[in-house]
PDB file of N, CA and C in Angstrom:
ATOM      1  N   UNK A   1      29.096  49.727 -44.375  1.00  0.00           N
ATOM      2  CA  UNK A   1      28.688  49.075 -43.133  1.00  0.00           C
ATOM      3  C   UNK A   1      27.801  47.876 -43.452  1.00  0.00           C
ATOM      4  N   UNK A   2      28.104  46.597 -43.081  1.00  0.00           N
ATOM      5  CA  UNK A   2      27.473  45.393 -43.210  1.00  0.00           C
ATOM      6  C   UNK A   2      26.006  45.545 -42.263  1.00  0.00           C
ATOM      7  N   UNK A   3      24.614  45.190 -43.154  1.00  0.00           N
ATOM      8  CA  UNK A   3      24.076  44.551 -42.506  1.00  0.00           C
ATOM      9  C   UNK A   3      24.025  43.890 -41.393  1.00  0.00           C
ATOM     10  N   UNK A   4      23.558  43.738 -39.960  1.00  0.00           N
ATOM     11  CA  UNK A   4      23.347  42.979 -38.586  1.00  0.00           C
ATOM     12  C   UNK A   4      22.293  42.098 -38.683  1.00  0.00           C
ATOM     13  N   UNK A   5      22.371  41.166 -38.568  1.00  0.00           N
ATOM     14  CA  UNK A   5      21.093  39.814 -38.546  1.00  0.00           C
ATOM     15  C   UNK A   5      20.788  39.197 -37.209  1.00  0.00           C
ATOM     16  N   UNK A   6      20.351  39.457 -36.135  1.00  0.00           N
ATOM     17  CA  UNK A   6      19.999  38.671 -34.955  1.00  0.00           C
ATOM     18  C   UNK A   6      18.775  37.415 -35.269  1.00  0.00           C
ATOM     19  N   UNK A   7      19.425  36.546 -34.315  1.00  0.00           N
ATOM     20  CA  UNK A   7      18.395  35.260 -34.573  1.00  0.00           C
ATOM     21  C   UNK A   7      18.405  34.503 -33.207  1.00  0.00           C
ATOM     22  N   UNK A   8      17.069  34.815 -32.526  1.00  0.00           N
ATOM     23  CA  UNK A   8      16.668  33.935 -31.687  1.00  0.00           C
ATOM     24  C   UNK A   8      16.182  32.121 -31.765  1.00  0.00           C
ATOM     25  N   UNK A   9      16.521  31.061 -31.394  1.00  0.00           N
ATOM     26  CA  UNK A   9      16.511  30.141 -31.612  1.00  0.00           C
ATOM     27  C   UNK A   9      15.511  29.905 -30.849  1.00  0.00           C
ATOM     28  N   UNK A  10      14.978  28.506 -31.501  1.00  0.00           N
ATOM     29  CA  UNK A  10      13.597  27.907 -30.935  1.00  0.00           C
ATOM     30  C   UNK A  10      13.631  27.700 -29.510  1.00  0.00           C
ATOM     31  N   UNK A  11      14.794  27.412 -28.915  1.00  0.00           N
ATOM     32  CA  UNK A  11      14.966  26.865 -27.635  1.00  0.00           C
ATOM     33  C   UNK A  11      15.027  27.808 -26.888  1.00  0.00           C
ATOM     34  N   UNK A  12      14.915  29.297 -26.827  1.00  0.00           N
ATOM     35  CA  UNK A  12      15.168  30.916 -26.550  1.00  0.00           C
ATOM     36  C   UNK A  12      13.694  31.179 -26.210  1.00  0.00           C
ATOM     37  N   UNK A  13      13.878  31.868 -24.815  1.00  0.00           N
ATOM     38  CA  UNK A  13      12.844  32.116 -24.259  1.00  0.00           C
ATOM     39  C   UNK A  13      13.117  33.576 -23.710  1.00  0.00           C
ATOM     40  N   UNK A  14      12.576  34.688 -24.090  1.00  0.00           N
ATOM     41  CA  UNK A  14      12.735  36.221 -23.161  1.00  0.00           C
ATOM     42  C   UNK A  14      11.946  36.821 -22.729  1.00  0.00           C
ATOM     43  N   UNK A  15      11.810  37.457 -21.676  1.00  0.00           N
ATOM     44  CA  UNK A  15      10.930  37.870 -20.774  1.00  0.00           C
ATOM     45  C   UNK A  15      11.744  39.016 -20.736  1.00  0.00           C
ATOM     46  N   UNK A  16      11.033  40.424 -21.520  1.00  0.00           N
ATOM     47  CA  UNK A  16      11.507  41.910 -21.423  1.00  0.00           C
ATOM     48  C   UNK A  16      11.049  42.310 -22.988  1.00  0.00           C
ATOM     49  N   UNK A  17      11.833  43.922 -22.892  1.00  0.00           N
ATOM     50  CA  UNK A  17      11.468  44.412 -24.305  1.00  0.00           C
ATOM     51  C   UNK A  17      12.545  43.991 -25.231  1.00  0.00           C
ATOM     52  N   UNK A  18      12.699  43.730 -26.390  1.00  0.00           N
ATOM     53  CA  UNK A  18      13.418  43.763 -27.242  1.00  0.00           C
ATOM     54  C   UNK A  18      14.057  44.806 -28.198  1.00  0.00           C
ATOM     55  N   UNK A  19      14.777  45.388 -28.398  1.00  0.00           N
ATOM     56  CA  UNK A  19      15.151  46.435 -29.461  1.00  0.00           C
ATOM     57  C   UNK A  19      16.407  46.299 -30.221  1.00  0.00           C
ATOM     58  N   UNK A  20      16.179  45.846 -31.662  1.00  0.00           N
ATOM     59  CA  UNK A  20      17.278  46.427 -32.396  1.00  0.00           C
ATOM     60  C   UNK A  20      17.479  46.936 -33.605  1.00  0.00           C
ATOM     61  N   UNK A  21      18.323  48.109 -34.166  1.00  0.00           N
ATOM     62  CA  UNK A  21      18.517  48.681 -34.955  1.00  0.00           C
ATOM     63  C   UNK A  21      18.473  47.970 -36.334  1.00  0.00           C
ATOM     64  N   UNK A  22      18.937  46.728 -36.720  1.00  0.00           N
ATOM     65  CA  UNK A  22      18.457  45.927 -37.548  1.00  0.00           C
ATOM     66  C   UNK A  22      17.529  45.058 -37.856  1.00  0.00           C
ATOM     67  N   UNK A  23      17.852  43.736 -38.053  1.00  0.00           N
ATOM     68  CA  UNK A  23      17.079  42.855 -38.960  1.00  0.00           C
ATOM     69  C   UNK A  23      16.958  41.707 -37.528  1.00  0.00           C
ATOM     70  N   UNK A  24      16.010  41.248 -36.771  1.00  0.00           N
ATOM     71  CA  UNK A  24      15.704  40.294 -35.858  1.00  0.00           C
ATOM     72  C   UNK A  24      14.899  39.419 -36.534  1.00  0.00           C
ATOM     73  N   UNK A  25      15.338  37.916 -36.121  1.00  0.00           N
ATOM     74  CA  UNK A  25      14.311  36.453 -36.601  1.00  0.00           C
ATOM     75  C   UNK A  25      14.399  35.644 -35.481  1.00  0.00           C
ATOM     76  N   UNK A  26      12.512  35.741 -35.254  1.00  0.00           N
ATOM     77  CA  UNK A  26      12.705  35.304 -33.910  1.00  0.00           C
ATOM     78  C   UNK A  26      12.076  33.892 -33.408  1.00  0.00           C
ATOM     79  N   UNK A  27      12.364  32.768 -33.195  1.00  0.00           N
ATOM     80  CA  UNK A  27      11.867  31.684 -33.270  1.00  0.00           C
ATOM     81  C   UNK A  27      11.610  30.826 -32.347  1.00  0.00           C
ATOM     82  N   UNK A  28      12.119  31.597 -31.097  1.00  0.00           N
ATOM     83  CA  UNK A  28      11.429  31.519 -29.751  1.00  0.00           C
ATOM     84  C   UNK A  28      10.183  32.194 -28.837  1.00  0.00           C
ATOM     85  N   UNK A  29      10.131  32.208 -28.244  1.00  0.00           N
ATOM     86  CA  UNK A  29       9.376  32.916 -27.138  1.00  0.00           C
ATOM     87  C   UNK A  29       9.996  34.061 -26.735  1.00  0.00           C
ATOM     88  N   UNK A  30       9.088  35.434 -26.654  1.00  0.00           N
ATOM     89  CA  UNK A  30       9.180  36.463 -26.128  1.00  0.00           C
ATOM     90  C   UNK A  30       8.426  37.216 -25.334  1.00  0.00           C
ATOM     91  N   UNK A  31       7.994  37.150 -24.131  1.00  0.00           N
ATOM     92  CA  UNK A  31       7.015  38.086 -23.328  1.00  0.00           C
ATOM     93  C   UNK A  31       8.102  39.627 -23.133  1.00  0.00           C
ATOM     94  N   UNK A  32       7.225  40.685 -23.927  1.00  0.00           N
ATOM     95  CA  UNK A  32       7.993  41.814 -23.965  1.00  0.00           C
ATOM     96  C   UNK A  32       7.831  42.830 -25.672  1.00  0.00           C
ATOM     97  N   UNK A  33       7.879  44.054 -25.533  1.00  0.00           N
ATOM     98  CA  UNK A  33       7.873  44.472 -26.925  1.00  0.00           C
ATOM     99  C   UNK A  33       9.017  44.458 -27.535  1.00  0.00           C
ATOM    100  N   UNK A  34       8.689  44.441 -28.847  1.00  0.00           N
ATOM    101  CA  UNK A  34       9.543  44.130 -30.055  1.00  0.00           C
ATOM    102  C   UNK A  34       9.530  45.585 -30.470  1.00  0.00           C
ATOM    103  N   UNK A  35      11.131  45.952 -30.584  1.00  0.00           N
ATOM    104  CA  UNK A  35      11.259  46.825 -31.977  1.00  0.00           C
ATOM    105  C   UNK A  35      12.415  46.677 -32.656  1.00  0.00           C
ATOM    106  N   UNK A  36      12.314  47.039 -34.114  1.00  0.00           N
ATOM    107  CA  UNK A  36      12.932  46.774 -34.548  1.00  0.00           C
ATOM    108  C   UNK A  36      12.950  47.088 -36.382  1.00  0.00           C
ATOM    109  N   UNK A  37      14.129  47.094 -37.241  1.00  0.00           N
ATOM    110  CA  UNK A  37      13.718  47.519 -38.428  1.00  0.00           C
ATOM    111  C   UNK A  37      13.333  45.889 -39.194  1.00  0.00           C
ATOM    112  N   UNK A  38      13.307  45.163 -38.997  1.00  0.00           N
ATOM    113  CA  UNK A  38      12.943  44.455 -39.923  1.00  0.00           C
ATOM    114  C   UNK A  38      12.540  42.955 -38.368  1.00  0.00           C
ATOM    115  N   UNK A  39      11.112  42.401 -38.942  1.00  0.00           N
ATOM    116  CA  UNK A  39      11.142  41.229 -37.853  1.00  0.00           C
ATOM    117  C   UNK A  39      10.934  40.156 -39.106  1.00  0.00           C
ATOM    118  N   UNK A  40      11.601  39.030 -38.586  1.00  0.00           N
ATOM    119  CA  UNK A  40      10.745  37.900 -39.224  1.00  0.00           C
ATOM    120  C   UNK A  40      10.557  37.011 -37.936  1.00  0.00           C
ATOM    121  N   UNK A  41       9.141  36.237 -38.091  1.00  0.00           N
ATOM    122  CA  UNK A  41       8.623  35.631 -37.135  1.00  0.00           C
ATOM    123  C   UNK A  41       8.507  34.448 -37.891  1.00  0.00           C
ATOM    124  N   UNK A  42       9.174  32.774 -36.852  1.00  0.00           N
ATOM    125  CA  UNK A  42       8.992  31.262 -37.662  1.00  0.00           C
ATOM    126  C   UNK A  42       8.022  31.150 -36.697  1.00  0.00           C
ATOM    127  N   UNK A  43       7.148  30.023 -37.925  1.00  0.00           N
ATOM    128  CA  UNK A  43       5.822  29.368 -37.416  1.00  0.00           C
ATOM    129  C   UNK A  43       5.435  28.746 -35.539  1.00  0.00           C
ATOM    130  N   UNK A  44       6.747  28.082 -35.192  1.00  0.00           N
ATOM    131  CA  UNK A  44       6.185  28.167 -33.787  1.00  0.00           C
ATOM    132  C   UNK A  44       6.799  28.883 -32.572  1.00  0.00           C
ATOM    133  N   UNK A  45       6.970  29.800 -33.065  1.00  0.00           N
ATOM    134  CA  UNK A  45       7.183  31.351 -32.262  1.00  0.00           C
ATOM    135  C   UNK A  45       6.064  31.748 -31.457  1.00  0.00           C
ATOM    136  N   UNK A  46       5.962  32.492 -30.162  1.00  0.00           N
ATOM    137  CA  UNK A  46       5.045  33.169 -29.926  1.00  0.00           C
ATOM    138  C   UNK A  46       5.604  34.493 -29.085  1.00  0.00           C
ATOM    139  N   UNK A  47       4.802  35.456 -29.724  1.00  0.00           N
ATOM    140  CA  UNK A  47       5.133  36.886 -29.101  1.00  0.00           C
ATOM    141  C   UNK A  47       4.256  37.564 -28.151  1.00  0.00           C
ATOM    142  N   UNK A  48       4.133  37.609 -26.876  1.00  0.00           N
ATOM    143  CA  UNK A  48       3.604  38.447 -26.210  1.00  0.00           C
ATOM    144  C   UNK A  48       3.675  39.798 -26.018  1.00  0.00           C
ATOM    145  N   UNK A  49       3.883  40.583 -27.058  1.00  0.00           N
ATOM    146  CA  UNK A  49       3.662  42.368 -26.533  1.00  0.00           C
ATOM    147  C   UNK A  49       3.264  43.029 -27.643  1.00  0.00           C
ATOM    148  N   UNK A  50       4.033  43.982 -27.934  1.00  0.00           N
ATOM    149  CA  UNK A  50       3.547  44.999 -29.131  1.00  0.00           C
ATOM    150  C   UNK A  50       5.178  44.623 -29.683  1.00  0.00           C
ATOM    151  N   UNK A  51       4.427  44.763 -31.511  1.00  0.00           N
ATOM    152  CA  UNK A  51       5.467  44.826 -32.257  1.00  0.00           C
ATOM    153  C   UNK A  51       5.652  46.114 -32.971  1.00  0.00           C
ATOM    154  N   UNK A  52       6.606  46.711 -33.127  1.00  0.00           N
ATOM    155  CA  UNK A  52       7.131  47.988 -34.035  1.00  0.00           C
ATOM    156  C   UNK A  52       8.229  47.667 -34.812  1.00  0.00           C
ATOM    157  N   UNK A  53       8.040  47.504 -36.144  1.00  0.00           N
ATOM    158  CA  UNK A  53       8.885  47.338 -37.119  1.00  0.00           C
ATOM    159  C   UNK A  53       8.457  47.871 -38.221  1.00  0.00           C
ATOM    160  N   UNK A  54       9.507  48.431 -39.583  1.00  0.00           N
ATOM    161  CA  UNK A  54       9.871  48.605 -40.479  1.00  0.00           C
ATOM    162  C   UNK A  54       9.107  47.960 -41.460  1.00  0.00           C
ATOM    163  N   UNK A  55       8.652  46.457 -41.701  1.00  0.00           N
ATOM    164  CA  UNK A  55       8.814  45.705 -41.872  1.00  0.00           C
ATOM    165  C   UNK A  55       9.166  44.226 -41.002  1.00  0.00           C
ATOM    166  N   UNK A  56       7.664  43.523 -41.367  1.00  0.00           N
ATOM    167  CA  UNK A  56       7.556  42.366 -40.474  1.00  0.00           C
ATOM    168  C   UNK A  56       6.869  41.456 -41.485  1.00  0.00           C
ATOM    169  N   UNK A  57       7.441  39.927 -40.961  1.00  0.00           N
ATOM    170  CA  UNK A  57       6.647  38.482 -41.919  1.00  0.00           C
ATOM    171  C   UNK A  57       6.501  37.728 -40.825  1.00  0.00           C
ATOM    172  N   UNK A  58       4.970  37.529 -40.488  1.00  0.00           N
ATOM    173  CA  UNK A  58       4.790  36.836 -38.959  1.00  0.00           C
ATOM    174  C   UNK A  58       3.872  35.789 -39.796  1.00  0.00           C
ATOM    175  N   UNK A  59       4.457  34.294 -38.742  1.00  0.00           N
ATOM    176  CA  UNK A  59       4.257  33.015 -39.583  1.00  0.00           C
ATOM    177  C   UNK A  59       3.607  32.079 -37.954  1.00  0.00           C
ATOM    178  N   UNK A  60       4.054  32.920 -37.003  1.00  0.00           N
ATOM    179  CA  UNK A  60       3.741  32.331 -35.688  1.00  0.00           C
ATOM    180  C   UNK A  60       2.475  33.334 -34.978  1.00  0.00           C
ATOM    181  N   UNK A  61       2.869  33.065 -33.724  1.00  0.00           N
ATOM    182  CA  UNK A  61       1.391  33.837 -32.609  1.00  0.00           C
ATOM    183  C   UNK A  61       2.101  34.779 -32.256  1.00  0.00           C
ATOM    184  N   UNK A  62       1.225  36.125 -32.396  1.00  0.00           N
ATOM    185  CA  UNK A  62       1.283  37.244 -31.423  1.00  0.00           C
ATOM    186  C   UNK A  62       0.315  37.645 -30.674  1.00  0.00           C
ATOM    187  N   UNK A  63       0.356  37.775 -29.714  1.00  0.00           N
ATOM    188  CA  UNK A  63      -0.680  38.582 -28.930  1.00  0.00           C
ATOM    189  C   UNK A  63      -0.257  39.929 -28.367  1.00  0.00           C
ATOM    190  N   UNK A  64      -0.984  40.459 -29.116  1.00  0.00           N
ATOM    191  CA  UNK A  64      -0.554  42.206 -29.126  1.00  0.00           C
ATOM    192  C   UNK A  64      -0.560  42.930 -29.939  1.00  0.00           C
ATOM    193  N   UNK A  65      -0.362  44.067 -30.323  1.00  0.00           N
ATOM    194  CA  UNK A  65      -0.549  45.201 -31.596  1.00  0.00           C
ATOM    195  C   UNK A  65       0.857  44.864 -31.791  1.00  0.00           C
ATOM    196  N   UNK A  66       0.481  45.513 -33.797  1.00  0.00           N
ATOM    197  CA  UNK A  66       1.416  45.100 -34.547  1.00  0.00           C
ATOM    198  C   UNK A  66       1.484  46.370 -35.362  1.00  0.00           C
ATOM    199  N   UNK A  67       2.592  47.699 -35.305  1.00  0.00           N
ATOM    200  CA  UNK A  67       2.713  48.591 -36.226  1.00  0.00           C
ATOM    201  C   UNK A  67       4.147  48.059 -37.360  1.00  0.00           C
ATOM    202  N   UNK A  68       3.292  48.372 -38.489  1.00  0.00           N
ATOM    203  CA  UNK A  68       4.356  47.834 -39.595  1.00  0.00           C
ATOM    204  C   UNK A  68       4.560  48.508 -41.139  1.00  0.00           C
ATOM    205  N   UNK A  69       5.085  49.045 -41.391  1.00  0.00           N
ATOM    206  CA  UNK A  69       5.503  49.577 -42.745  1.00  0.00           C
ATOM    207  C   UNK A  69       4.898  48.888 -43.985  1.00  0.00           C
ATOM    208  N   UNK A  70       5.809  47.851 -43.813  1.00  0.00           N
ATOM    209  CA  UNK A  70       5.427  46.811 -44.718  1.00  0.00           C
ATOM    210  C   UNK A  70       5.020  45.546 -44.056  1.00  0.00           C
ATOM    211  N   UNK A  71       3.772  44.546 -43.854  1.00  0.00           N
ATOM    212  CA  UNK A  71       3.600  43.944 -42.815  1.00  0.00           C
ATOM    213  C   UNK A  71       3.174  42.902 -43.730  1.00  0.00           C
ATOM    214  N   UNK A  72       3.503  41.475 -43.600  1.00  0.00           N
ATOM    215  CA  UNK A  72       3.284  39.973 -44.633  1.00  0.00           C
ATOM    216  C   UNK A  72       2.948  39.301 -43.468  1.00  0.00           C
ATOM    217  N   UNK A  73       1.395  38.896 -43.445  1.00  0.00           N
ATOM    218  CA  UNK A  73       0.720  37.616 -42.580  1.00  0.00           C
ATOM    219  C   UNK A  73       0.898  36.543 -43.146  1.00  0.00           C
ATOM    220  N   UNK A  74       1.439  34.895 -42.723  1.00  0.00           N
ATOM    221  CA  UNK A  74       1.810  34.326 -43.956  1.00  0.00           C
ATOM    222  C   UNK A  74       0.076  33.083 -42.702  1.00  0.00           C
ATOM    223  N   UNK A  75      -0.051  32.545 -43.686  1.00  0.00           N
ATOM    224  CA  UNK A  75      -1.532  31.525 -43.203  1.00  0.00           C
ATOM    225  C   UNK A  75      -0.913  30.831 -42.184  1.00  0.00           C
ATOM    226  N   UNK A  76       0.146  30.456 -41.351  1.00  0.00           N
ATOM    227  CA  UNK A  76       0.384  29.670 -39.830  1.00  0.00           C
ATOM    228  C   UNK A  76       0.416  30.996 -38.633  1.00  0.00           C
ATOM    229  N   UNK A  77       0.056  32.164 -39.282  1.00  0.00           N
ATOM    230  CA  UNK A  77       0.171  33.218 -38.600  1.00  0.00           C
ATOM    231  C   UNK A  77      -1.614  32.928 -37.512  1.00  0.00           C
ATOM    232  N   UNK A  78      -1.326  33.252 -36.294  1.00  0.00           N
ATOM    233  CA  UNK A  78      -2.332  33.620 -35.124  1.00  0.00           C
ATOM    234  C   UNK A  78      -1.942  35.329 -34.586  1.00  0.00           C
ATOM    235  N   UNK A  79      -3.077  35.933 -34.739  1.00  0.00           N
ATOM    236  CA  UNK A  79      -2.550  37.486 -34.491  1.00  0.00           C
ATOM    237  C   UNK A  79      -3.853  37.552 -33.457  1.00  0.00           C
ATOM    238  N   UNK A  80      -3.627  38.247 -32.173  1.00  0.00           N
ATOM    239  CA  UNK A  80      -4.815  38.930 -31.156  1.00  0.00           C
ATOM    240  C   UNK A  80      -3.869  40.113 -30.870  1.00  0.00           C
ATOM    241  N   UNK A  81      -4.944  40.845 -31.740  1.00  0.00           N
ATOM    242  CA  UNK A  81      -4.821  42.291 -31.499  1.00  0.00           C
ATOM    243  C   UNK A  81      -4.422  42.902 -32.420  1.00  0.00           C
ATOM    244  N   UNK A  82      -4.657  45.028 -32.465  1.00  0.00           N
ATOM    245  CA  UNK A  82      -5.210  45.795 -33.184  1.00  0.00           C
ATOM    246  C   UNK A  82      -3.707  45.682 -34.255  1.00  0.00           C
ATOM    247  N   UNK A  83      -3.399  45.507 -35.350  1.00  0.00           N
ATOM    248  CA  UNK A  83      -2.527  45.981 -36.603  1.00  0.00           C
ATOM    249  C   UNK A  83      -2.499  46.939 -37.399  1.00  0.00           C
ATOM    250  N   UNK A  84      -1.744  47.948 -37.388  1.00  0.00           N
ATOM    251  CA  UNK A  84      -1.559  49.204 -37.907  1.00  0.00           C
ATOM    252  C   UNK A  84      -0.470  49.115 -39.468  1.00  0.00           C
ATOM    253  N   UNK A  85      -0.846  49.301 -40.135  1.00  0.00           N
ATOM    254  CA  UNK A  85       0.407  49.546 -41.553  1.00  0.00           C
ATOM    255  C   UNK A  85      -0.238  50.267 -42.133  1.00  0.00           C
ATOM    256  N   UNK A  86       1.327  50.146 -43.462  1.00  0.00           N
ATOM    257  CA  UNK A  86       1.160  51.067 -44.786  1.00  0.00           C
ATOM    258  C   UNK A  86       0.865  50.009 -46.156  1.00  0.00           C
ATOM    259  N   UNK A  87       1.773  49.191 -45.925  1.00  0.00           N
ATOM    260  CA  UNK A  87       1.388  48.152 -46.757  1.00  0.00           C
ATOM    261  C   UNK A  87       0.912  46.441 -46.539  1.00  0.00           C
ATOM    262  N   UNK A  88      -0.257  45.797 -47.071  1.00  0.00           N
ATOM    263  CA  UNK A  88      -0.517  44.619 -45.880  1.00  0.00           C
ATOM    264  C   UNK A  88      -0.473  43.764 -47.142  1.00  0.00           C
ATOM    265  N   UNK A  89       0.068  42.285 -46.630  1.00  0.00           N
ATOM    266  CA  UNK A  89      -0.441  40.833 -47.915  1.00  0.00           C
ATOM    267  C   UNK A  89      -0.844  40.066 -46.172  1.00  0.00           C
ATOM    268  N   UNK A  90      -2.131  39.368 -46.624  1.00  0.00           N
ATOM    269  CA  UNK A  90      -2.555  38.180 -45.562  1.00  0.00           C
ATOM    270  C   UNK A  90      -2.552  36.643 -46.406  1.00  0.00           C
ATOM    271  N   UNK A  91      -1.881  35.930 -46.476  1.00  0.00           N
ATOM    272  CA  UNK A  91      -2.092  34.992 -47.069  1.00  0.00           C
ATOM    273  C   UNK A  91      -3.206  33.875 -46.417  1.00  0.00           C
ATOM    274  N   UNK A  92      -4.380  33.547 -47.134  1.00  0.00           N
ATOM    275  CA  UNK A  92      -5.413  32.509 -47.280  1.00  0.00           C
ATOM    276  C   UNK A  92      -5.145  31.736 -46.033  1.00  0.00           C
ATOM    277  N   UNK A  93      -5.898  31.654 -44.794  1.00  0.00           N
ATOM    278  CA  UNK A  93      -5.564  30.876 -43.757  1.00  0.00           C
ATOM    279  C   UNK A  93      -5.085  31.540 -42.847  1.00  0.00           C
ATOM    280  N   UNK A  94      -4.291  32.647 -42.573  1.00  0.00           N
ATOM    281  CA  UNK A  94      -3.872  32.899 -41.679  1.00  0.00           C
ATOM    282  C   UNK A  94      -5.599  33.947 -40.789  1.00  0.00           C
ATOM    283  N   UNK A  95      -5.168  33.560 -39.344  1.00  0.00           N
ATOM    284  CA  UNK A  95      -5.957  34.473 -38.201  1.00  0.00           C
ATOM    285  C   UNK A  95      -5.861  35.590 -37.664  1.00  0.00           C
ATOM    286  N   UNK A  96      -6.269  36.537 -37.890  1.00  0.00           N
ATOM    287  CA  UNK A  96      -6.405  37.877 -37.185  1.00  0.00           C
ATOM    288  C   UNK A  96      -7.398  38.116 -36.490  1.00  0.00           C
ATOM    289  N   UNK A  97      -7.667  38.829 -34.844  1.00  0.00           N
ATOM    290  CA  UNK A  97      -8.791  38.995 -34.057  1.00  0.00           C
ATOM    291  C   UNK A  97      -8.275  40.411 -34.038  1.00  0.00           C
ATOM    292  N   UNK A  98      -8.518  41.448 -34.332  1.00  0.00           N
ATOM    293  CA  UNK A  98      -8.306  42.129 -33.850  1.00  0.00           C
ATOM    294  C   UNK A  98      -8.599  43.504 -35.058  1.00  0.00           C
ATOM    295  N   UNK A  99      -8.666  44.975 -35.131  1.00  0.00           N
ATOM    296  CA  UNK A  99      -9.106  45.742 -35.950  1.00  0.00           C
ATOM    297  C   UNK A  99      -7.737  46.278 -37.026  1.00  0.00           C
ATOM    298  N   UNK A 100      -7.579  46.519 -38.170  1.00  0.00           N
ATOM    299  CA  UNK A 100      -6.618  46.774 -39.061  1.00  0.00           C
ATOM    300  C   UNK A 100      -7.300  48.322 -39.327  1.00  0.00           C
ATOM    301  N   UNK A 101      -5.826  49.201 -39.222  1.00  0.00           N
ATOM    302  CA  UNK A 101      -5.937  50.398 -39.497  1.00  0.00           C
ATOM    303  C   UNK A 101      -5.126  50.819 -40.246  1.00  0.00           C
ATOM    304  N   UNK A 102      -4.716  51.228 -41.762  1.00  0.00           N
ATOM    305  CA  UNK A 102      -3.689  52.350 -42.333  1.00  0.00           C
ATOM    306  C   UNK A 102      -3.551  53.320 -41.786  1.00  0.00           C
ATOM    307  N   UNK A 103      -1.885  53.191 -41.736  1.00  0.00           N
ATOM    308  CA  UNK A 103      -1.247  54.503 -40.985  1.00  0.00           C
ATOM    309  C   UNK A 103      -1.743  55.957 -42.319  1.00  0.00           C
ATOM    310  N   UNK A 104      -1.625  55.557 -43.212  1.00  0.00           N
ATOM    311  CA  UNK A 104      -2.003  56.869 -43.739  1.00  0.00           C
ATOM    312  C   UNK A 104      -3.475  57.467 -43.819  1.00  0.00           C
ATOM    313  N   UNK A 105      -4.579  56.906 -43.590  1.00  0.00           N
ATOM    314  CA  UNK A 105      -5.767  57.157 -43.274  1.00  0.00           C
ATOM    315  C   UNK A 105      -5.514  57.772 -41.592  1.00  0.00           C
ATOM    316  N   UNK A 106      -4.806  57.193 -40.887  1.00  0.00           N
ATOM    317  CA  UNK A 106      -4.758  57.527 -39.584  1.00  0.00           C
ATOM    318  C   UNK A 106      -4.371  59.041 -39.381  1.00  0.00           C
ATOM    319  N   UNK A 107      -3.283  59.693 -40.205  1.00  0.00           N
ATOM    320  CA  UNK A 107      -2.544  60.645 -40.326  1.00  0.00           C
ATOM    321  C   UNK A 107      -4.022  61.677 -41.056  1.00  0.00           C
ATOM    322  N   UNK A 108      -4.318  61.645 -42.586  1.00  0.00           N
ATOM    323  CA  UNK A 108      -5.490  61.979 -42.860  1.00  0.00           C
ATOM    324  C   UNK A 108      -6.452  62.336 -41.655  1.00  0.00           C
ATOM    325  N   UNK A 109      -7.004  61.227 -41.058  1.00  0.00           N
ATOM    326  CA  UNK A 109      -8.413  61.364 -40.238  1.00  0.00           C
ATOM    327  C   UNK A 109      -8.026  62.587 -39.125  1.00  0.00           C
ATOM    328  N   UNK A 110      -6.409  62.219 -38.319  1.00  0.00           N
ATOM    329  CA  UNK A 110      -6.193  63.132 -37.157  1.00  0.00           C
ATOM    330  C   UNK A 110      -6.868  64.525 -37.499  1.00  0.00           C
ATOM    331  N   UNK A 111      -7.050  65.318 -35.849  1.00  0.00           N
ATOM    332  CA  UNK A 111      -7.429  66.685 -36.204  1.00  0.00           C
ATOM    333  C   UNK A 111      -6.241  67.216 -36.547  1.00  0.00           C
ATOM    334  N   UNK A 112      -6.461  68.593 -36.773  1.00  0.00           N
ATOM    335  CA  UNK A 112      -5.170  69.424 -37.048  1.00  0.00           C
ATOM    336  C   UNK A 112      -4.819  70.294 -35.712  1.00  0.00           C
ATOM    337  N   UNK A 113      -4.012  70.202 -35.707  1.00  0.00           N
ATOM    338  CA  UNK A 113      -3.647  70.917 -34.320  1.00  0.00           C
ATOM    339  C   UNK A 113      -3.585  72.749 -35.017  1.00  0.00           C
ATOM    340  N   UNK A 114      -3.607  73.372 -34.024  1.00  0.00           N
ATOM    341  CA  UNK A 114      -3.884  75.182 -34.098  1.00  0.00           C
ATOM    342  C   UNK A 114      -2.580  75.293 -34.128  1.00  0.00           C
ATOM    343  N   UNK A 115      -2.108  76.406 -35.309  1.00  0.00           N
ATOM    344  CA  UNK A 115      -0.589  77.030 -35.585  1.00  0.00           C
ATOM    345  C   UNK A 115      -1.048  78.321 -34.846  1.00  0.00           C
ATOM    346  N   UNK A 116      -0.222  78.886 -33.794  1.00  0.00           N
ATOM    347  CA  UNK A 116      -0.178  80.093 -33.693  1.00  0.00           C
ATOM    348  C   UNK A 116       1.178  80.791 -33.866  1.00  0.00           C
TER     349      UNK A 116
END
C-alpha cells in the first residue's frame, strides 16, 4: 500500500477539523483541529486549533496545543500554547508561549487508578 501525501496550498483557507490517516502539508490557513500521522507546517501557514500528530515540523503560527511523538520547531515557527511530546528539537529563533510537557513524565506522574 502506497503512502498518501495531502497538501494544502497557500491560497487554501479551512474553517473545521481536519483528519487524516496519513502524511498532511499544510500551507494555508486552518481554523479547526488537526489530526493526523505526520504534519508538516510551511513558514506562512497559520493554524488555529489543537494539533495531534505522530510527528510534526512546524515552520509557521499555531495557536493552540500541540501533542506530538516526534515534534521539530524549526526558528520561523510562532507557537501560543501548551506542547506535549516524546521527542522535541527547537531550532535557535523559533517562539514558544506556552508550557512543554513529556508525554512520558506525564504517564509516570499520573495516579494509579485502584485494580479491583
Amino acid at each position: 500500500m502506497a503512502a498518501t501525501f495531502s497538501i494544502l496550498g497557500a491560497d487554501v483557507s479551512i474553517k473545521g477539523d481536519l483528519s487524516a490517516t496519513a502524511d498532511l502539508h499544510i500551507d494555508g490557513t486552518v481554523e479547526g483541529d488537526i489530526t493526523c500521522a505526520a504534519l508538516v507546517q510551511g513558514e506562512k501557514s497559520t493554524v488555529t486549533g489543537a494539533i495531534t500528530a505522530q510527528s510534526a515540523r512546524l515552520s509557521g503560527t499555531v495557536n493552540g496545543s500541540i501533542e506530538a511523538g516526534e515534534l521539530v520547531i524549526l526558528k520561523t515557527a510562532r507557537i501560543h500554547g501548551d506542547v506535549t511530546y516524546d521527542a522535541l528539537t527547537i531550532e535557535q529563533g523559533a517562539q514558544v508561549d506556552g508550557k512543554f510537557a513529556h508525554r512520558l513524565q506525564l504517564v509516570e506522574e499520573a495516579p494509579l487508578a485502584l485494580v479491583r
